[in-house]
N, C-alpha and C. Protein backbone atom coordinates (compact mmCIF):
# COMPACT_ATOMS: atom_id res chain seq x y z
N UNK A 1 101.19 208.88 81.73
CA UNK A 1 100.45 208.75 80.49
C UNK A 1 101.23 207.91 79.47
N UNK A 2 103.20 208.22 79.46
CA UNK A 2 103.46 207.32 78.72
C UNK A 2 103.33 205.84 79.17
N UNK A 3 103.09 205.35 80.51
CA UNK A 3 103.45 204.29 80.72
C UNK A 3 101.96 203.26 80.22
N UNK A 4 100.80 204.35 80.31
CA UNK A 4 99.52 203.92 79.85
C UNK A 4 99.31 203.23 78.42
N UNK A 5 100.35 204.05 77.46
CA UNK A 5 99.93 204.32 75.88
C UNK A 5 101.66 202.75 75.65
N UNK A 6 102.36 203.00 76.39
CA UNK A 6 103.31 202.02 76.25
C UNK A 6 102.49 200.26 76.75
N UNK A 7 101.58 200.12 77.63
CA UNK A 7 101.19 199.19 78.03
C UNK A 7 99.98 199.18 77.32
N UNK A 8 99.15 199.77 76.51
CA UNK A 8 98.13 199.41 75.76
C UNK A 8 98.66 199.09 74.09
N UNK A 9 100.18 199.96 74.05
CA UNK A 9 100.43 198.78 72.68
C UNK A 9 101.05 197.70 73.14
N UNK A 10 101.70 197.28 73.99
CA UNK A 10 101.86 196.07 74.07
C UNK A 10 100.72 194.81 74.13
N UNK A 11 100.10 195.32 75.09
CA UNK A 11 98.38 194.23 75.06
C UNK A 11 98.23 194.08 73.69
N UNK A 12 98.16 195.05 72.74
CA UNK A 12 97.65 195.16 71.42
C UNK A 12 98.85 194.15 70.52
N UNK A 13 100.14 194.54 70.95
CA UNK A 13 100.82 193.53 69.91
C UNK A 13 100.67 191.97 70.28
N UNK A 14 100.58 191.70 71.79
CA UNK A 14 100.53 190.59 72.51
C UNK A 14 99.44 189.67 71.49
N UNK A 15 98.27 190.06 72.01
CA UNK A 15 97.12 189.71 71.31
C UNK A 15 96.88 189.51 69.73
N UNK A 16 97.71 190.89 69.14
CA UNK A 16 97.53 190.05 67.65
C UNK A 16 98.72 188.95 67.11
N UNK A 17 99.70 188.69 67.96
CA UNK A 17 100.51 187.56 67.62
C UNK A 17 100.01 186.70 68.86
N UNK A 18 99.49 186.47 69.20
CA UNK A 18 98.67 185.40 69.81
C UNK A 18 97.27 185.08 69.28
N UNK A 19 96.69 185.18 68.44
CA UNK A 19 95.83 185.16 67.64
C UNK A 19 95.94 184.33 66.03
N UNK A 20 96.93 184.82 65.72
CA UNK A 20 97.82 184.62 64.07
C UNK A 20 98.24 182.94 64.26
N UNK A 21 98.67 182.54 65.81
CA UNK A 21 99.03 181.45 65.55
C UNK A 21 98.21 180.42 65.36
N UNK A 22 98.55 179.41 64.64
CA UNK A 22 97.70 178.22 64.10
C UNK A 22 97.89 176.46 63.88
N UNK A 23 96.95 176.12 64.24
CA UNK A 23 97.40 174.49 64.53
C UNK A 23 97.23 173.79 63.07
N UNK A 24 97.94 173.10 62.88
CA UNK A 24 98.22 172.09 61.24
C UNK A 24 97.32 170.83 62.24
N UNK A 25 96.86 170.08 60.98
CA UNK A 25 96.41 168.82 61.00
C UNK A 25 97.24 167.46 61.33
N UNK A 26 96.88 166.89 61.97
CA UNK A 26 97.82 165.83 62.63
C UNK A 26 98.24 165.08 60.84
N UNK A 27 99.38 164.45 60.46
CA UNK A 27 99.76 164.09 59.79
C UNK A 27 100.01 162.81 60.22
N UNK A 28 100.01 161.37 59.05
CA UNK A 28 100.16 160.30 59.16
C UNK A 28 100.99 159.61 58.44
N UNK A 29 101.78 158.61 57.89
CA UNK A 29 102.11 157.83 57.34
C UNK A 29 102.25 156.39 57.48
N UNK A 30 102.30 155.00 56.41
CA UNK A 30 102.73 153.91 56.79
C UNK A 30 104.77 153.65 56.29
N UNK A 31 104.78 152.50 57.54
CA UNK A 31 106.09 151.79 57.33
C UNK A 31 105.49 150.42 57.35
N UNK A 32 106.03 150.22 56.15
CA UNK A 32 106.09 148.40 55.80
C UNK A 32 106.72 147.52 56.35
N UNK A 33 107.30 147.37 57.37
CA UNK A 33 108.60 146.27 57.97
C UNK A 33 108.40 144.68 57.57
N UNK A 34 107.07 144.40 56.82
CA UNK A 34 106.99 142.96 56.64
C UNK A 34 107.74 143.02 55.24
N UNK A 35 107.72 141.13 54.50
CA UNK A 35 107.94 140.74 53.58
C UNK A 35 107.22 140.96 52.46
N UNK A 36 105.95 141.00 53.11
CA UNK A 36 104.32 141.25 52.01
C UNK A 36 103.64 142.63 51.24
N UNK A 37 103.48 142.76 50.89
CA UNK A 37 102.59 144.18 50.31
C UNK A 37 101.69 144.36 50.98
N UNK A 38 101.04 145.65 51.59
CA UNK A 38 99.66 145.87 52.73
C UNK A 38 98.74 146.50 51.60
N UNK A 39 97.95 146.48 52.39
CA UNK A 39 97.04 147.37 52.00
C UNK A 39 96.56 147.94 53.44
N UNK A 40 96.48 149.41 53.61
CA UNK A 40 95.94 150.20 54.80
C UNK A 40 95.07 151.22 54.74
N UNK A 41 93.94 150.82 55.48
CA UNK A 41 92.66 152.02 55.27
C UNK A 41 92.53 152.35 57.19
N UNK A 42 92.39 153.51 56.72
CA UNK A 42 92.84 154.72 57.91
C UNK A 42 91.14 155.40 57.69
N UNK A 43 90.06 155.39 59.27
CA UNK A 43 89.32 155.73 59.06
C UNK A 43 89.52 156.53 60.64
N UNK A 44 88.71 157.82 60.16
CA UNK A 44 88.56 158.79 61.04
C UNK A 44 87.73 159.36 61.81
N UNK A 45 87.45 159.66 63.30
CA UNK A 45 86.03 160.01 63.81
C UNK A 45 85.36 161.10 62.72
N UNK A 46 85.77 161.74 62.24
CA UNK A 46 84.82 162.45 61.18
C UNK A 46 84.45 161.84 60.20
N UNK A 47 84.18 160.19 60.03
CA UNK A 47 83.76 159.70 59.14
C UNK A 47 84.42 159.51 57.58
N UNK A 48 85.71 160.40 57.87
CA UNK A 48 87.07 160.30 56.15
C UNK A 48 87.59 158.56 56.37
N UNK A 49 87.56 158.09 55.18
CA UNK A 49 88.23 156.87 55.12
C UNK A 49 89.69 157.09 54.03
N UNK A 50 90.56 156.75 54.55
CA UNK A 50 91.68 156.78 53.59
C UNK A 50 92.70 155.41 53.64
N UNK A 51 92.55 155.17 51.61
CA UNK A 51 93.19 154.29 51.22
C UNK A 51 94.08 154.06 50.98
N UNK A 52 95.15 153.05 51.46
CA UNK A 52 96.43 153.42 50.61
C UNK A 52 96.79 151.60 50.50
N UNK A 53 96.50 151.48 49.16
CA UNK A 53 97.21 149.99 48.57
C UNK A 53 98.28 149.92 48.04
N UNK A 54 98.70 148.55 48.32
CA UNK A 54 100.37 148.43 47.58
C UNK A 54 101.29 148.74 48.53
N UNK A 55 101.65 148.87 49.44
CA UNK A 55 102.94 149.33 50.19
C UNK A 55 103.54 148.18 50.16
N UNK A 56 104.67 148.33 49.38
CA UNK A 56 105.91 147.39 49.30
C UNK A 56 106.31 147.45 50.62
N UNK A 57 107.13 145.99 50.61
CA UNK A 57 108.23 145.47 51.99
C UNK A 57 108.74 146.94 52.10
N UNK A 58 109.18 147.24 53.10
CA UNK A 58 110.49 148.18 53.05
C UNK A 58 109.59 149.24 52.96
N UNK A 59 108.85 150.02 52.42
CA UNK A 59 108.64 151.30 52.20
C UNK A 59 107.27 152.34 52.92
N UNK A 60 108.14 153.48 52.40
CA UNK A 60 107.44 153.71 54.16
C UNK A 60 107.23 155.49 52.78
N UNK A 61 105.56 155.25 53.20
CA UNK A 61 105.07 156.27 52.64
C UNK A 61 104.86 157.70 53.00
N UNK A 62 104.33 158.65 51.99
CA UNK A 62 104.30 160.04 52.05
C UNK A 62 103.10 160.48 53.25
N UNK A 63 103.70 161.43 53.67
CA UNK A 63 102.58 162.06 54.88
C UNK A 63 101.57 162.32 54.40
N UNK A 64 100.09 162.43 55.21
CA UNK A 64 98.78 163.00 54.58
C UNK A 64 98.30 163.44 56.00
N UNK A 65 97.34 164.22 55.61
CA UNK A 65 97.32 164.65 56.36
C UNK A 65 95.13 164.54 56.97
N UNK A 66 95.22 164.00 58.13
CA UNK A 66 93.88 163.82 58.64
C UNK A 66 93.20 164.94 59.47
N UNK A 67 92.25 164.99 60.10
CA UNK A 67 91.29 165.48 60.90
C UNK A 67 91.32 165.12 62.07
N UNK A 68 92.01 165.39 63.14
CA UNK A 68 91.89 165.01 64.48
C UNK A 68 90.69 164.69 65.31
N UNK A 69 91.17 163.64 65.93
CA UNK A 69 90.52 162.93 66.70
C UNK A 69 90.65 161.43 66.62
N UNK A 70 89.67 160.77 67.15
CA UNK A 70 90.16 158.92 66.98
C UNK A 70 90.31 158.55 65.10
N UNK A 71 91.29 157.98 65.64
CA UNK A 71 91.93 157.27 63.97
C UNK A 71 91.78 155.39 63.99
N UNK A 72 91.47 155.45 63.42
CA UNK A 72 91.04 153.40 62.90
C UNK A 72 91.85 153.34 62.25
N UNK A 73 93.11 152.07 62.46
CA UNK A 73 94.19 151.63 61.18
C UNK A 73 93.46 150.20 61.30
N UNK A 74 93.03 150.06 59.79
CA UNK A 74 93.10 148.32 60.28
C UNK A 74 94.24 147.83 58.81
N UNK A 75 94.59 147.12 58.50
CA UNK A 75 95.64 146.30 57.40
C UNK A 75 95.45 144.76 57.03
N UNK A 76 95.23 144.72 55.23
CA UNK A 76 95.24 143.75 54.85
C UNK A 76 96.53 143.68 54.47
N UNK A 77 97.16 142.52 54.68
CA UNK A 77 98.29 141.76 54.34
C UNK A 77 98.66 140.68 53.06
N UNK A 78 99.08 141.01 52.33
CA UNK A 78 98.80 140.12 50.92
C UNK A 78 99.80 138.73 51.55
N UNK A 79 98.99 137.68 50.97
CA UNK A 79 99.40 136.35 51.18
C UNK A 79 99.33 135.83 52.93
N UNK A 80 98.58 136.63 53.36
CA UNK A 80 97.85 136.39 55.48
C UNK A 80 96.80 136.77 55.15
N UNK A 81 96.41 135.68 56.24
CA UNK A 81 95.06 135.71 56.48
C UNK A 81 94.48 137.00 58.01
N UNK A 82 95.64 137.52 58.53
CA UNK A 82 95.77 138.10 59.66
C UNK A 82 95.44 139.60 59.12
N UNK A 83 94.70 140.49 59.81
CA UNK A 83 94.44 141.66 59.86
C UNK A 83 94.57 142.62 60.66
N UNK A 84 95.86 143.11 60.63
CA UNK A 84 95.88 143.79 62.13
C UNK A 84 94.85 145.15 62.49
N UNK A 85 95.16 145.54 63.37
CA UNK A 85 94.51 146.72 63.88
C UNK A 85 95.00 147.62 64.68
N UNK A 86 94.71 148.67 64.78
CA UNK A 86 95.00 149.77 66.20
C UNK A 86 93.98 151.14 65.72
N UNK A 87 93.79 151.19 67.20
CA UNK A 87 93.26 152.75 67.57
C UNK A 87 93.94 153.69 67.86
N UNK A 88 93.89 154.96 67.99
CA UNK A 88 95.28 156.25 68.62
C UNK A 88 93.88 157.53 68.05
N UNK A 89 94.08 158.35 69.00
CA UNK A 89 93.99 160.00 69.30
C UNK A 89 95.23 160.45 68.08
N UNK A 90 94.94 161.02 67.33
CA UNK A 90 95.36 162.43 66.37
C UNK A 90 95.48 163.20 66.57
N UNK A 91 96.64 164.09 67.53
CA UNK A 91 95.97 165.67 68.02
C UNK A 91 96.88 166.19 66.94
N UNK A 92 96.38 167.95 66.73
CA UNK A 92 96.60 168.88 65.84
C UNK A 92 98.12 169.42 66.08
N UNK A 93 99.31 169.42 65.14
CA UNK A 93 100.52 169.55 65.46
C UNK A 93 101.25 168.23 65.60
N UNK A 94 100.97 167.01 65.04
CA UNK A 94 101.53 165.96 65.16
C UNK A 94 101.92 165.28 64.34
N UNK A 95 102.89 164.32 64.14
CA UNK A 95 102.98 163.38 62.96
C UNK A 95 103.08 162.30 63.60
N UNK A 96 102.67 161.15 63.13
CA UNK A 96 102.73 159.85 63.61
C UNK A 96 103.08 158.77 62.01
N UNK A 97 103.88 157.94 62.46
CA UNK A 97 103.97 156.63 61.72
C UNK A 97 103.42 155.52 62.21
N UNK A 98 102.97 154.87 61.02
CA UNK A 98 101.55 153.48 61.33
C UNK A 98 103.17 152.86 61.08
N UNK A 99 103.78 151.80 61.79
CA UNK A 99 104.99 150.83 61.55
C UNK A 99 103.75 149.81 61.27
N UNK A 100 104.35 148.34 60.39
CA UNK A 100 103.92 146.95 60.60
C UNK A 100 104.84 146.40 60.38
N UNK A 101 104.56 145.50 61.86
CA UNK A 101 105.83 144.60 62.28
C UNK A 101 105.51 143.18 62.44
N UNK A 102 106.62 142.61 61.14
CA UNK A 102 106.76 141.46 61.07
C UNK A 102 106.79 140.83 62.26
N UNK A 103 106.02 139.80 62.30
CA UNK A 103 105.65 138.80 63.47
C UNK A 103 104.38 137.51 63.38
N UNK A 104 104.05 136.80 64.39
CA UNK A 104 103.11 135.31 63.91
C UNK A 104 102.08 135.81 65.31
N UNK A 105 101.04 136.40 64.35
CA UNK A 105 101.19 137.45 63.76
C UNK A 105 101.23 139.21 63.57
N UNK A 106 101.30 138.96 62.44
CA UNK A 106 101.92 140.70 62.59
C UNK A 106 100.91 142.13 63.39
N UNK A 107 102.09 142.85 63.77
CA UNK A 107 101.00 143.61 64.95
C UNK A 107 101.23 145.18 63.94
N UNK A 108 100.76 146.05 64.69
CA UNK A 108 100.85 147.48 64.24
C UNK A 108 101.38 148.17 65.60
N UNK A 109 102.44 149.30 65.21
CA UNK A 109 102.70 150.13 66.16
C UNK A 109 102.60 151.38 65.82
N UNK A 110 101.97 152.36 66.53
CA UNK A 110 101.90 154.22 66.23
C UNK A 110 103.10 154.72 66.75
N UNK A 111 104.06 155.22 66.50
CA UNK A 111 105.16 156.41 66.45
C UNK A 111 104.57 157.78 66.30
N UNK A 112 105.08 158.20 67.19
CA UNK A 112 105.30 160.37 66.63
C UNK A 112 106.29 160.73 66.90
C-alpha cells in the first residue's frame, strides 16, 4: 500500500513540473558589419511586421522578441541600391542574429 501511495505522488509531482514548463518566443536582433546605416523590416508568418531604422555601422541591436514560425528579413541600405534578403524558421527558445555583411553586394547571415 505504501509503495502504491509513494508511486501515485510521484506521477503527481512528475506531471505538475512537467506541465509548469514553458517555451519563450524566439528572439531576434540586427548586426551592422557594413559602412552604411540599414534600415531592417522583419516580417512574420503571423502577418507582424517589425521596423527597425537607423542601425549604425558597427552596431548591433537590442533583442525583440517575435512569433514563431517563417521570418522575412529584407534590408535597405543607405547610399545602395542593393537589398538584401533572407528567410529562416523561428522556433520557440531561440535567439538568432540578422549579421549584414559587407560585400559587392552585401548579403545577410542568421546566427543562433
Amino acid at each position: 500500500m505504501k509503495n502504491i501511495i509513494a508511486g501515485l505522488v510521484a506521477l503527481l509531482l512528475l506531471v505538475t513540473f512537467s506541465s509548469c514548463g514553458s517555451s519563450a518566443d524566439p528572439q531576434f536582433r540586427v548586426s551592422n558589419q557594413i559602412t552604411d546605416k540599414a534600415n531592417i523590416q522583419i516580417q512574420t508568418s503571423g502577418g507582424n511586421t517589425i521596423n527597425i531604422n537607423g542601425v549604425d555601422a558597427g552596431q548591433t541591436t537590442a533583442y525583440q522578441s517575435v512569433a514563431e514560425g517563417n521570418t522575412d528579413v529584407t534590408v535597405g541600405i543607405q547610399n545602395q541600391s542593393a537589398t538584401p534578403t533572407t528567410s529562416f524558421y523561428a522556433y520557440k527558445d531561440n535567439k538568432y542574429t540578422i549579421v549584414i555583411i559587407d560585400g559587392n553586394p552585401p548579403t545577410l547571415r542568421v546566427d543562433q
